[in-house]
N, C-alpha and C. Protein backbone atom coordinates (compact mmCIF):
# COMPACT_ATOMS: atom_id res chain seq x y z
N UNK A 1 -17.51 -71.78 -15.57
CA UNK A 1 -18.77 -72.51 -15.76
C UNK A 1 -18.57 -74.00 -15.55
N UNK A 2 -17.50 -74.50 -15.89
CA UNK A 2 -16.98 -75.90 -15.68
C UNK A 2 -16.91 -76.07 -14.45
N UNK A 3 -16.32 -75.29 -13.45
CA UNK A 3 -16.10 -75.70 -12.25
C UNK A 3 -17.28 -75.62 -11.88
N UNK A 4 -18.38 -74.59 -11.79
CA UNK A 4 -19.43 -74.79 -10.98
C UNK A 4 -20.43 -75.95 -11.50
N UNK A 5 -20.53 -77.03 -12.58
CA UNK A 5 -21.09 -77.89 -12.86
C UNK A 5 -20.47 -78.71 -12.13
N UNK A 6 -18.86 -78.95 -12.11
CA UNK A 6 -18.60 -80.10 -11.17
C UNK A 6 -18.76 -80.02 -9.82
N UNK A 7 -18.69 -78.41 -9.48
CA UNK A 7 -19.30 -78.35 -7.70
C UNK A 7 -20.41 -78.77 -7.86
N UNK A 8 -21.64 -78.86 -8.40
CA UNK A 8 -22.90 -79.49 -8.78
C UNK A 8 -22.80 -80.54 -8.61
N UNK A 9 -22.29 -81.53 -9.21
CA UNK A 9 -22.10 -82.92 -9.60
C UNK A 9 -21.85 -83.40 -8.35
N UNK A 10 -20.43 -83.31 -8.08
CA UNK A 10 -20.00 -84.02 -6.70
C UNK A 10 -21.30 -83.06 -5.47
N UNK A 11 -21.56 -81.97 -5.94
CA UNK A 11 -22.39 -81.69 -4.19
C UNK A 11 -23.95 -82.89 -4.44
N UNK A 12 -23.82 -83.74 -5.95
CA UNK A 12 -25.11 -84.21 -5.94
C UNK A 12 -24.70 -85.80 -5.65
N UNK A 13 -23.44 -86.10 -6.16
CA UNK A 13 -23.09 -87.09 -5.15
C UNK A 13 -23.33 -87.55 -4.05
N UNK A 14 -22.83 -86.43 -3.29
CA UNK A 14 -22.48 -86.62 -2.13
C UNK A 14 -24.01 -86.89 -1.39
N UNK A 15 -25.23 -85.80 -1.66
CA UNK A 15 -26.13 -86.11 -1.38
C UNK A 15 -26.64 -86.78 -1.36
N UNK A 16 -25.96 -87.87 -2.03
CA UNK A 16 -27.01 -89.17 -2.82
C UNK A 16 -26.53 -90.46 -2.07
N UNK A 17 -25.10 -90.03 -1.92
CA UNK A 17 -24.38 -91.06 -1.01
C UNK A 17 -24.78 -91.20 0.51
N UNK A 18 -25.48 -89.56 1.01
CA UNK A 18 -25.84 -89.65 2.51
C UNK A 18 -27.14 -90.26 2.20
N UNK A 19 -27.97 -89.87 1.66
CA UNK A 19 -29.12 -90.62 1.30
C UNK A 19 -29.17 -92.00 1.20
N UNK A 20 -28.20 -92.52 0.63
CA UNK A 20 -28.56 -93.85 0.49
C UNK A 20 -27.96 -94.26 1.51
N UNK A 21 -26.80 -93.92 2.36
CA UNK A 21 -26.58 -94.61 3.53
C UNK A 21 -27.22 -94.49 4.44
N UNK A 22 -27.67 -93.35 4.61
CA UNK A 22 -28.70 -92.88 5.85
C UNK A 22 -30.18 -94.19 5.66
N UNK A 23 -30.45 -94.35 4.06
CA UNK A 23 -31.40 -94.62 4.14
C UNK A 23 -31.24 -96.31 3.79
N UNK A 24 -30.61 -96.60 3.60
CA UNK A 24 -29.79 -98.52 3.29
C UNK A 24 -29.16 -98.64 4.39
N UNK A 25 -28.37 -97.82 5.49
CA UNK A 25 -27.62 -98.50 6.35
C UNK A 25 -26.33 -98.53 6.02
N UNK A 26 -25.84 -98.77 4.86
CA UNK A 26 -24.32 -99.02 4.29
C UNK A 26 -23.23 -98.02 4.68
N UNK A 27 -22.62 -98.36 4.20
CA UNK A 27 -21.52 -97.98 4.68
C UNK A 27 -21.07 -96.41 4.13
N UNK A 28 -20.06 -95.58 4.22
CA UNK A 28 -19.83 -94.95 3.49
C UNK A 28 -18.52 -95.07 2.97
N UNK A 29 -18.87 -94.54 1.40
CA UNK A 29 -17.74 -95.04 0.04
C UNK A 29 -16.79 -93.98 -0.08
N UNK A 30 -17.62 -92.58 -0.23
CA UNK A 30 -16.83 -91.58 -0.46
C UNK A 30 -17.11 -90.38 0.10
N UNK A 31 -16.49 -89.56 0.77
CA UNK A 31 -16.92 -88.18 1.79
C UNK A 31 -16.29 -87.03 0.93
N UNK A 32 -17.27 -86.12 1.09
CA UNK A 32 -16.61 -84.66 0.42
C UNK A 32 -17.21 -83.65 1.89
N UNK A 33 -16.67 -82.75 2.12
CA UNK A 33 -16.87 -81.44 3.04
C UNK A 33 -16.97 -80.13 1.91
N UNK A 34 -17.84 -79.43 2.16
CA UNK A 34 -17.56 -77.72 1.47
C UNK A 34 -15.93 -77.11 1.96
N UNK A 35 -15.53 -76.30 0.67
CA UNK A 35 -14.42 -75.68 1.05
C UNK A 35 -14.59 -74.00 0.46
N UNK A 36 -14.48 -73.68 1.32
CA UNK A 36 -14.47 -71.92 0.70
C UNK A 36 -12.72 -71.16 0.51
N UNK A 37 -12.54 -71.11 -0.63
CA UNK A 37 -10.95 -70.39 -1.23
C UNK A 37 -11.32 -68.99 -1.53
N UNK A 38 -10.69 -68.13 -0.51
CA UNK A 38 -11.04 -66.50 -0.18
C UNK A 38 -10.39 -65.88 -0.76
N UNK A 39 -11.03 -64.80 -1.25
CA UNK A 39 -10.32 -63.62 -2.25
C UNK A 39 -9.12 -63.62 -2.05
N UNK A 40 -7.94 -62.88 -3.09
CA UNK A 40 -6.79 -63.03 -2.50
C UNK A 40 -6.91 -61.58 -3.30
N UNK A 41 -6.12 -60.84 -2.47
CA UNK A 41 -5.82 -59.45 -2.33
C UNK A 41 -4.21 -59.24 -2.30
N UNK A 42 -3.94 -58.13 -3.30
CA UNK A 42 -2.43 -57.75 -3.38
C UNK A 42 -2.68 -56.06 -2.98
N UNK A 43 -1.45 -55.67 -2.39
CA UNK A 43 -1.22 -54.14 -2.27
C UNK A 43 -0.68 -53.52 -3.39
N UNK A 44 -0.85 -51.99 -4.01
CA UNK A 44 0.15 -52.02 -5.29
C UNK A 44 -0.32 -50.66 -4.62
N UNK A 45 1.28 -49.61 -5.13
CA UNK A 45 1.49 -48.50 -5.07
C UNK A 45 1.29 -47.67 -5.92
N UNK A 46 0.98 -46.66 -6.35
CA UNK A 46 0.33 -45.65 -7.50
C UNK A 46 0.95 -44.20 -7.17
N UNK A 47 1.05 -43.41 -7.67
CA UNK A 47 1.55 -42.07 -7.60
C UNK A 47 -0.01 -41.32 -8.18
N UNK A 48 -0.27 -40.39 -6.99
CA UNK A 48 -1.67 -39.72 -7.42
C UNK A 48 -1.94 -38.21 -7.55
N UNK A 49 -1.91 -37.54 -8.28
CA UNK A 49 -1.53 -36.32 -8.17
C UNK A 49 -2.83 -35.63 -7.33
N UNK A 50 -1.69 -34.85 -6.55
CA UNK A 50 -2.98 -34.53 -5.15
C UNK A 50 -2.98 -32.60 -5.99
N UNK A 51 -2.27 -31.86 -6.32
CA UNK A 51 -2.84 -30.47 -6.56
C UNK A 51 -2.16 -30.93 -8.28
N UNK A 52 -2.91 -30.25 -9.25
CA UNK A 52 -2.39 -29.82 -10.83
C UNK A 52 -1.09 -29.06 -11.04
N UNK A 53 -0.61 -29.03 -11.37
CA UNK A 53 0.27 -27.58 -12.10
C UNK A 53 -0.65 -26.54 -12.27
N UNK A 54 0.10 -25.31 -12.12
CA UNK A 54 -0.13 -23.79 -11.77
C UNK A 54 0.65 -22.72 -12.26
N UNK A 55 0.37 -21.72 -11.83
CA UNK A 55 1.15 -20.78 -11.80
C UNK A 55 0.79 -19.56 -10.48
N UNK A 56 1.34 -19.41 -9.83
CA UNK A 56 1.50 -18.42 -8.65
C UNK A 56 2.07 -17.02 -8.98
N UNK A 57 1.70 -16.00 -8.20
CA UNK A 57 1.94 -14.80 -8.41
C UNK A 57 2.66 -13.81 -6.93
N UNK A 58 3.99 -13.68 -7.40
CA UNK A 58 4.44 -13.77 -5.96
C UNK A 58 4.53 -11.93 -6.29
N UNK A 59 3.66 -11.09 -5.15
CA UNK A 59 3.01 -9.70 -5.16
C UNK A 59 4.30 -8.95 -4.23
N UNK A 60 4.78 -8.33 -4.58
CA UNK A 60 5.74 -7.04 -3.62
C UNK A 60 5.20 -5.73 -3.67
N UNK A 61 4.27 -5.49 -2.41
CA UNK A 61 4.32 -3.88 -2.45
C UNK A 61 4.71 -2.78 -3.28
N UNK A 62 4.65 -1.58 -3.34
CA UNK A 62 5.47 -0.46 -3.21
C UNK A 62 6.10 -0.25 -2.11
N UNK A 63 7.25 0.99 -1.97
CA UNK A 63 7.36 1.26 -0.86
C UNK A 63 7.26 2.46 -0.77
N UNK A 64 7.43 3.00 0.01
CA UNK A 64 7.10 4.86 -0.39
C UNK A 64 8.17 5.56 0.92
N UNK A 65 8.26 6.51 0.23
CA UNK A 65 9.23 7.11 1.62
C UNK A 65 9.10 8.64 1.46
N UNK A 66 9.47 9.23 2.66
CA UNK A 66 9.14 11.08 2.56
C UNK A 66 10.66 11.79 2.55
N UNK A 67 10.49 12.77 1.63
CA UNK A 67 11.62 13.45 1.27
C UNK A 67 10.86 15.30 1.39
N UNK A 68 11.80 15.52 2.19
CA UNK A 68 11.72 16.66 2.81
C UNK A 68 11.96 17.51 1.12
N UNK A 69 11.40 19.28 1.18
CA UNK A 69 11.34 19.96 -0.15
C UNK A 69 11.11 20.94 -0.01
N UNK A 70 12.05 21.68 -0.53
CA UNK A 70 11.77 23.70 -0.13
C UNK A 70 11.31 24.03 -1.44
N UNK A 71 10.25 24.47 -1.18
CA UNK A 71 9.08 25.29 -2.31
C UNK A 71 8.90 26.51 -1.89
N UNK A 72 8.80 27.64 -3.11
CA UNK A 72 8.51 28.87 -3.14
C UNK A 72 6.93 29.27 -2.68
N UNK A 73 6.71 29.68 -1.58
CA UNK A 73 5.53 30.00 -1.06
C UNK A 73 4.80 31.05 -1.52
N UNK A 74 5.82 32.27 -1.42
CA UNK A 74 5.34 33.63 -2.05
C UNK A 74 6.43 34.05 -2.91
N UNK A 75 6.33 34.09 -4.38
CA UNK A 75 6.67 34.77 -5.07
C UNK A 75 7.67 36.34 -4.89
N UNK A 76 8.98 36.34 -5.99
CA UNK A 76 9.27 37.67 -5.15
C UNK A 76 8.66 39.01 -6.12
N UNK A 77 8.61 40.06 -5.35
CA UNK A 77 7.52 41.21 -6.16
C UNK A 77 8.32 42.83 -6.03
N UNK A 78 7.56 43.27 -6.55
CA UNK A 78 8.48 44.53 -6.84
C UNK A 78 7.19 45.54 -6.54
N UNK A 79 7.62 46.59 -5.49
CA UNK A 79 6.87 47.35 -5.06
C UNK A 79 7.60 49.23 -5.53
N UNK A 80 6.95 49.87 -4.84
CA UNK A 80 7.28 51.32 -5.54
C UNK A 80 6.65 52.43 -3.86
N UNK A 81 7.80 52.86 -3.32
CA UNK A 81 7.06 53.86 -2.26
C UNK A 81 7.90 54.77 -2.36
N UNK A 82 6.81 56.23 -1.89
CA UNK A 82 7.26 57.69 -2.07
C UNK A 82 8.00 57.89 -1.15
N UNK A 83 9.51 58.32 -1.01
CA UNK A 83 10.17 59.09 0.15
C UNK A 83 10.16 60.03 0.11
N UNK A 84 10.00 60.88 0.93
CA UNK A 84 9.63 62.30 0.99
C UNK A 84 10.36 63.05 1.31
N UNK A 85 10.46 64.62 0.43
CA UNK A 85 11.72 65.27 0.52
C UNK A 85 12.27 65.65 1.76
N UNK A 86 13.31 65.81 1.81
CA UNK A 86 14.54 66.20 2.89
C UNK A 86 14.37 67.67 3.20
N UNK A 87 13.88 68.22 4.16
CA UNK A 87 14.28 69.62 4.19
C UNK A 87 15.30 70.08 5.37
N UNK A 88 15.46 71.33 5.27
CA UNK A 88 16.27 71.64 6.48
C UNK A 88 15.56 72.98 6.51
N UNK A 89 15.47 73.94 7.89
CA UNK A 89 15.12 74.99 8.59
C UNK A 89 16.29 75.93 8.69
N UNK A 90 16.44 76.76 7.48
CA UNK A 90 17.69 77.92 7.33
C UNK A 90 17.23 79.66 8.13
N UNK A 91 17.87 80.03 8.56
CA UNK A 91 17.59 81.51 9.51
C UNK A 91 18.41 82.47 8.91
N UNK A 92 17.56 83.51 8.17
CA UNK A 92 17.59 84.91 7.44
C UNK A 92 18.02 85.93 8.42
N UNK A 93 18.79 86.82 8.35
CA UNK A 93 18.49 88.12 9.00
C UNK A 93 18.31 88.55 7.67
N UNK A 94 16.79 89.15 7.68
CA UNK A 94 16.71 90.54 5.90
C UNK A 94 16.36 92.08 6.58
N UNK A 95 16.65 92.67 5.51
CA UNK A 95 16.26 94.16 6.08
C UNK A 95 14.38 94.29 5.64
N UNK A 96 14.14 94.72 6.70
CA UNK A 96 12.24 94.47 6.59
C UNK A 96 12.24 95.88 5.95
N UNK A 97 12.76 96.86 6.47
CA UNK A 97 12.64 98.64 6.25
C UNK A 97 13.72 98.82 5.89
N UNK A 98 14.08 99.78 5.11
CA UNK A 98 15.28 100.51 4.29
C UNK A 98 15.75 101.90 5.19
N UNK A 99 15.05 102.06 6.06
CA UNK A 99 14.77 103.46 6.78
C UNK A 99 14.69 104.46 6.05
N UNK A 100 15.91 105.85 6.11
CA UNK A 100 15.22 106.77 5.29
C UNK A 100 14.94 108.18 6.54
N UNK A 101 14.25 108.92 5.60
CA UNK A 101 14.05 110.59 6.07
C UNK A 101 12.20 110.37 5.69
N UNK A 102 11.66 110.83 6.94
CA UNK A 102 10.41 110.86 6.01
C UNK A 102 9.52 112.08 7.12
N UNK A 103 8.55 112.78 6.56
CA UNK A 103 8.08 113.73 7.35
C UNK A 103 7.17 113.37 8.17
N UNK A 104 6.87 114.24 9.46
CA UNK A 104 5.88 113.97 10.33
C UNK A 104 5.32 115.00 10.82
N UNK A 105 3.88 115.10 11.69
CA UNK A 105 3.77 116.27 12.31
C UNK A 105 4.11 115.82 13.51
N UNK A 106 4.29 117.14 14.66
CA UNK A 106 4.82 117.01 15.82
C UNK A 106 4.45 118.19 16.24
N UNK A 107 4.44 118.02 17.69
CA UNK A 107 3.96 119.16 18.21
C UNK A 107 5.22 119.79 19.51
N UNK A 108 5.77 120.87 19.14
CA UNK A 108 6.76 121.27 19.74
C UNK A 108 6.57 122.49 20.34
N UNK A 109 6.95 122.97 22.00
CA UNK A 109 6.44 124.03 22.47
C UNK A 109 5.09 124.49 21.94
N UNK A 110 3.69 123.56 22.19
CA UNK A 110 2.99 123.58 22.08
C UNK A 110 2.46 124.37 20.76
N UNK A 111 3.60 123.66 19.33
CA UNK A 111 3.24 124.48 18.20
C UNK A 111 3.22 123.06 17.37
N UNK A 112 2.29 122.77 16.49
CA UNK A 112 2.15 122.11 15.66
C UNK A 112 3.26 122.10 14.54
N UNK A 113 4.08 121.43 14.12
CA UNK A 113 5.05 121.51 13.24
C UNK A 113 5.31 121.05 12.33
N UNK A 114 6.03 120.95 10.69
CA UNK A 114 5.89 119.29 10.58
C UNK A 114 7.30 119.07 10.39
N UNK A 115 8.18 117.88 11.20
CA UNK A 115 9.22 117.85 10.99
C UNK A 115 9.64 116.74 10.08
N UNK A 116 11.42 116.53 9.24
CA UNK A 116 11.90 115.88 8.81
C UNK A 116 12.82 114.91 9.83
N UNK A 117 12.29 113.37 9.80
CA UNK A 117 12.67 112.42 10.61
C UNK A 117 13.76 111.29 9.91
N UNK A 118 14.62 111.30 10.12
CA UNK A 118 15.80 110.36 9.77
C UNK A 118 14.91 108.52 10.60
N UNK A 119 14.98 107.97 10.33
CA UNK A 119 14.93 106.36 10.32
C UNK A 119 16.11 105.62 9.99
N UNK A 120 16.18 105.00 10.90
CA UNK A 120 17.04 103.70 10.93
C UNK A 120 16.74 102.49 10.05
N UNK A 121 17.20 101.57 9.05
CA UNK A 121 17.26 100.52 8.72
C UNK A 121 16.76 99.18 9.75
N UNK A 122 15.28 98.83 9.31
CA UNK A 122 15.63 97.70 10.52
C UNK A 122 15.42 96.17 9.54
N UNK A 123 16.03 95.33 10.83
CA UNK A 123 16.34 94.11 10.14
C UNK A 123 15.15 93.07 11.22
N UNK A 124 15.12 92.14 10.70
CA UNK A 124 14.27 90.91 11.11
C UNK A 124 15.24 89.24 11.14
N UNK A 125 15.14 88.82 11.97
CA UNK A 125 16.08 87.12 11.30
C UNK A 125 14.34 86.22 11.26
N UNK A 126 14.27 85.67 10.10
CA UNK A 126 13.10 85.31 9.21
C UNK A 126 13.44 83.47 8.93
N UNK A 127 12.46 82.63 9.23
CA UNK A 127 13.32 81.01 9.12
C UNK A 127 13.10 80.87 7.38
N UNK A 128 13.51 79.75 6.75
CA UNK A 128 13.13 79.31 5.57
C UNK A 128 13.79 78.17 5.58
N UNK A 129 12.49 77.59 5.19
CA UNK A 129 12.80 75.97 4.76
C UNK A 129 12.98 75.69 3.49
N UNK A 130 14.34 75.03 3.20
CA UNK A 130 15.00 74.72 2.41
C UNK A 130 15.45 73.34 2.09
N UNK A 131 14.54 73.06 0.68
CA UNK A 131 14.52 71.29 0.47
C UNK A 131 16.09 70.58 0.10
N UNK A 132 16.56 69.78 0.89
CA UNK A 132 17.77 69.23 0.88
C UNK A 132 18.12 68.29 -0.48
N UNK A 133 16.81 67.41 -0.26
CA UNK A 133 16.79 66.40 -1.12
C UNK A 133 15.53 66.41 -1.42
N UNK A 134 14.99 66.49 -2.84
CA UNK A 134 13.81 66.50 -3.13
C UNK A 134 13.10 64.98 -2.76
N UNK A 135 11.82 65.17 -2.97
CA UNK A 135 10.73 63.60 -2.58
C UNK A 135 11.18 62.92 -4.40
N UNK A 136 11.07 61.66 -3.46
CA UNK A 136 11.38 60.63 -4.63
C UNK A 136 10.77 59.35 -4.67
N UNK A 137 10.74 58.81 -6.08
CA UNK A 137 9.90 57.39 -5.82
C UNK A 137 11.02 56.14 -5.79
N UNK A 138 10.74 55.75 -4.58
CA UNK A 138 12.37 54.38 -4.20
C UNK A 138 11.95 52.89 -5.18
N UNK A 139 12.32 52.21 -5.80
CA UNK A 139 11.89 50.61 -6.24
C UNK A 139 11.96 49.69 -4.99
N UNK A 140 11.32 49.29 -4.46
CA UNK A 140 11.74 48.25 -3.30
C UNK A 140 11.41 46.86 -4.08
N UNK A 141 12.10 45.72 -3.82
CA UNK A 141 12.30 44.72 -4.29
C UNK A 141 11.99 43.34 -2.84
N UNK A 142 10.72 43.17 -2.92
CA UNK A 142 10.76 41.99 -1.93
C UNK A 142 10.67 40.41 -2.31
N UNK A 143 12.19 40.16 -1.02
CA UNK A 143 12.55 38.62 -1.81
C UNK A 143 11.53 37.51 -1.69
N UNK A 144 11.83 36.81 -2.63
CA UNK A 144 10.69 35.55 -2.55
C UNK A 144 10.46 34.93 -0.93
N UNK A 145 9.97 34.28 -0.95
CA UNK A 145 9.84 33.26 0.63
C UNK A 145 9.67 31.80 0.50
N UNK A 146 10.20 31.15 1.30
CA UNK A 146 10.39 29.58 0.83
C UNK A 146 10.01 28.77 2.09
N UNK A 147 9.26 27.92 2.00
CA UNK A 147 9.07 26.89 3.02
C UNK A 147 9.59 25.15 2.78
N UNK A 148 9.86 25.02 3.46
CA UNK A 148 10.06 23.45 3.84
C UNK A 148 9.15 22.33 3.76
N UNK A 149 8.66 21.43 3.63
CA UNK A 149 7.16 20.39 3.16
C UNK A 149 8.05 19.08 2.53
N UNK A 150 7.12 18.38 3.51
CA UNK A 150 7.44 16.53 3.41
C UNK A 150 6.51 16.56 2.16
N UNK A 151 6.95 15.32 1.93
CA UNK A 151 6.48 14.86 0.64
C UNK A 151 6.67 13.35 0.42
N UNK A 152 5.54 12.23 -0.13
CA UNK A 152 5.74 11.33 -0.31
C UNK A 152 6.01 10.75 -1.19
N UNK A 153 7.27 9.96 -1.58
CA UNK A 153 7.84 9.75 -2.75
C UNK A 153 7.67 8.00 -2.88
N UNK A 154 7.90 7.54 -4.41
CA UNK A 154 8.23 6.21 -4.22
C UNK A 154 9.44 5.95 -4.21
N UNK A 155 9.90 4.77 -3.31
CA UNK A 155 11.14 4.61 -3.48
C UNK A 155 11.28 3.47 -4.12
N UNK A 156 10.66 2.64 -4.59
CA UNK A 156 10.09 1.28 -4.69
C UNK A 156 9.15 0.57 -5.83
N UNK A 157 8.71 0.49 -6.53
CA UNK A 157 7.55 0.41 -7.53
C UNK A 157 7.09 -1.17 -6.95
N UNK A 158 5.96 -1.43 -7.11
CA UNK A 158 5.26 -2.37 -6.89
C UNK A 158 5.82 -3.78 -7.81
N UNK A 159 6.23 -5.30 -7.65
CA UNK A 159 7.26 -6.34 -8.19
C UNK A 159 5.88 -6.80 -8.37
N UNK A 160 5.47 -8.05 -9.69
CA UNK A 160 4.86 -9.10 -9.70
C UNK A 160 5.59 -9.82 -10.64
N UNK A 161 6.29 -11.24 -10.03
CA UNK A 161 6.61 -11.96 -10.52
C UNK A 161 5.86 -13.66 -10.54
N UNK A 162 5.87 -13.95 -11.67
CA UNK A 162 4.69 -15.61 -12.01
C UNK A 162 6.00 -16.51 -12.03
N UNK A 163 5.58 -17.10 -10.82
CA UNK A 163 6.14 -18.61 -10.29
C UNK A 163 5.36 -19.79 -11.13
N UNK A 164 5.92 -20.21 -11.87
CA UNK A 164 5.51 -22.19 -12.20
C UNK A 164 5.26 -23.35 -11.22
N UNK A 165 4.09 -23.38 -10.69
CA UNK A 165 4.33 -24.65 -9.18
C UNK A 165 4.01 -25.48 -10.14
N UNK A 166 5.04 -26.59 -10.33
CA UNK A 166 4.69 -28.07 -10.77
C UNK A 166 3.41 -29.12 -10.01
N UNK A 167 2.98 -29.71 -10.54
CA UNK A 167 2.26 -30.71 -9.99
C UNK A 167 2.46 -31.20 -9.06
N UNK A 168 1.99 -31.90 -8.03
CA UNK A 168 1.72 -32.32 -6.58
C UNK A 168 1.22 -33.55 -7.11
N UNK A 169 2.28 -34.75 -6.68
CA UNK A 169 2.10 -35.98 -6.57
C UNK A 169 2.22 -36.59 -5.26
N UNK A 170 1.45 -37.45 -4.86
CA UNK A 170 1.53 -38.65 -3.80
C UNK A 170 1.45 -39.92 -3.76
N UNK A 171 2.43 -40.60 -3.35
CA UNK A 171 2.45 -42.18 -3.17
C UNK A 171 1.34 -42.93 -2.77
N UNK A 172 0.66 -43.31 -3.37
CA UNK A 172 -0.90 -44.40 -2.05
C UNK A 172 -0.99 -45.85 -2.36
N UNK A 173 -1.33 -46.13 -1.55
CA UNK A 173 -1.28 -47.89 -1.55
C UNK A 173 -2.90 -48.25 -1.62
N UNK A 174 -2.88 -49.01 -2.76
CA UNK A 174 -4.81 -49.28 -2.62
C UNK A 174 -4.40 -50.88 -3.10
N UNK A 175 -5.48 -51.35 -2.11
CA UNK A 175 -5.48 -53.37 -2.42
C UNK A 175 -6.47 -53.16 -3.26
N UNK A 176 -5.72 -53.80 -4.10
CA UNK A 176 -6.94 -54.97 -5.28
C UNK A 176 -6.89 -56.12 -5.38
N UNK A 177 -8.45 -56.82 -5.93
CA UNK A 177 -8.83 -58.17 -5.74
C UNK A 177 -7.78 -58.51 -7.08
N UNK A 178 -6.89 -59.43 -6.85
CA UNK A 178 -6.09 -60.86 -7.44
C UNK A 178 -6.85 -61.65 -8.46
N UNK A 179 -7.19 -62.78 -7.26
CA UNK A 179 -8.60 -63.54 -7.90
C UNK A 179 -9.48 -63.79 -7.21
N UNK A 180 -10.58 -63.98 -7.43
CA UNK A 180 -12.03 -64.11 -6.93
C UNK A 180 -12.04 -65.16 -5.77
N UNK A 181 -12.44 -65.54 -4.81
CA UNK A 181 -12.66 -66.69 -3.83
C UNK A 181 -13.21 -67.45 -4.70
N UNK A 182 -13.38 -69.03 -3.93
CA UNK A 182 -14.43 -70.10 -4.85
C UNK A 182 -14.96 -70.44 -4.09
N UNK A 183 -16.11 -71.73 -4.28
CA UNK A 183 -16.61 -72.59 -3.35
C UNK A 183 -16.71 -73.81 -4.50
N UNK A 184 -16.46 -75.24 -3.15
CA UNK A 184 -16.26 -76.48 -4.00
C UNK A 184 -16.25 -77.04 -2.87
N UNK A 185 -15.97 -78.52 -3.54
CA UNK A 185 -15.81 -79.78 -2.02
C UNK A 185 -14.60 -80.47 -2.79
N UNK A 186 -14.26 -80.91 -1.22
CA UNK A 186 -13.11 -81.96 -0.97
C UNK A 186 -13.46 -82.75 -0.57
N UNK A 187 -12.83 -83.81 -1.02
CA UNK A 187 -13.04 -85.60 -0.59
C UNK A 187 -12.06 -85.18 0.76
N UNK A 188 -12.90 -86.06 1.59
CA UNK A 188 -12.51 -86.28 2.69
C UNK A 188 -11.97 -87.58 2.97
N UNK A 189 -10.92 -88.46 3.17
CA UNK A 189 -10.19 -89.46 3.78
C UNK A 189 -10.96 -89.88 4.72
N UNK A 190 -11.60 -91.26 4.54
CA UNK A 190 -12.69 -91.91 5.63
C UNK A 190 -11.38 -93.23 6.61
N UNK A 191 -11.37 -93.01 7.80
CA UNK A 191 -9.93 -94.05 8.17
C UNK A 191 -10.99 -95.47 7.64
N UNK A 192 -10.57 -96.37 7.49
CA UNK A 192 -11.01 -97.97 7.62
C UNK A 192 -11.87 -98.44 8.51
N UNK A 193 -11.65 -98.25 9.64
CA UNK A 193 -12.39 -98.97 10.99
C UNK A 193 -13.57 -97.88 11.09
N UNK A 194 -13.68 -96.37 10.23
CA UNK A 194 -14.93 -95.43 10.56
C UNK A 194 -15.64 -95.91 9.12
N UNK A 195 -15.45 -96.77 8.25
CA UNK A 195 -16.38 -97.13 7.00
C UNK A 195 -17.11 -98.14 7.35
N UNK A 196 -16.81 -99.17 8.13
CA UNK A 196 -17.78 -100.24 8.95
C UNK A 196 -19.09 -99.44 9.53
C-alpha cells in the first residue's frame, strides 16, 4: 500500500513538473520514466502419484489332460443250456419165432390130410438205440467285457495368487509465481546542456 501511494506521488510530480514546464517554459528539474518489474517465476520439482496402491490378481488356468481307462462294459453272467443225451445205434440178432411142431392141413395125393410140421427157429437182427450219456444241464459262465475310453482328468487345479502393486509416483516440474511484478518510476538523469 506504501509503495503504490508513492507511485502516486512521484507519478503526480512528475505531471506537475511537465505541466509547468510545458506551460512556464522552464526548464526541467527532475525526470521520472514508468518502469514495469515482471513476475519472477521459479521451477520446483514435486513427486505426483500417477496410479494408488492396489492389489492385482495374477489368474492360472486349470489344466486338464486325457488319461486313457478300461471299464467294464458288460458285466460277467452265468447262463444254463441243455446238452442233449448221447446215444449210440446197437444191432440185435433176437429170435422173432421159437419154431416148434405145429399142425396143418394139406392136401396129399389129392387127399385132404392134417399133417404134423416141424419149424425152424427164426431170427431177425433188430437196431436199438442206446443212450451213452444221458441229456444234461451244462453251467456256462460268460466272461465280463471291457472297453478302453479317454477321459478327462485334471492335471492342474486352477492358481490365484494377490500381488501388492505399490503406488505409482512421478517426478513433474510446475513454475510458480516467486513475487508479483510491480509498476513505479525512475528518475531519469537529465545531462546539463539538455536542462537549458
Amino acid at each position: 500500500m506504501y509503495r503504490r501511494s508513492v507511485s502516486f506521488a512521484v507519478a503526480g510530480l512528475a505531471m506537475l513538473g511537465m505541466t509547468s514546464q510545458t506551460a512556464a517554459g522552464g526548464r526541467a528539474v527532475e525526470c521520472y520514466e514508468p518502469v514495469r518489474t515482471p513476475d519472477l517465476y521459479d521451477t520446483v520439482y514435486e513427486d505426483v502419484m500417477v496410479s494408488p496402491p492396489g492389489q492385482q490378481v495374477d489368474y492360472t488356468p486349470p489344466i486338464y489332460g486325457t488319461r486313457e481307462r478300461v471299464v467294464m462294459t458288460v458285466p460277467a453272467r452265468v447262463t444254463y443250456e441243455v446238452v442233449p443225451a448221447v446215444t449210440r445205434t446197437v444191432y440185435h440178432t433176437v429170435r422173432v419165432d421159437g419154431g416148434g411142431y405145429s399142425w396143418e392141413w394139406r392136401v396129399i395125393h389129392g387127399r385132404r390130410v392134417l399133417c404134423k410140421i416141424w419149424h425152424k427157429a427164426r431170427y431177425e437182427r433188430v437196431a436199438e438205440t442206446v443212450v451213452i450219456q444221458p441229456e444234461r444241464t451244462r453251467r456256462v459262465v460268460i466272461p465280463a467285457q471291457y472297453d478302453s475310453i479317454a477321459e478327462e482328468v485334471l492335471v492342474q487345479p486352477e492358481q490365484r495368487r494377490i500381488i501388492d502393486v505399490p503406488a505409482s509416483y512421478q517426478t513433474v516440474a510446475r513454475r510458480v509465481l516467486v513475487r508479483e511484478g510491480s509498476s513505479g518510476w525512475r528518475r531519469v538523469h537529465i545531462p546539463r546542456h539538455c536542462q537549458d
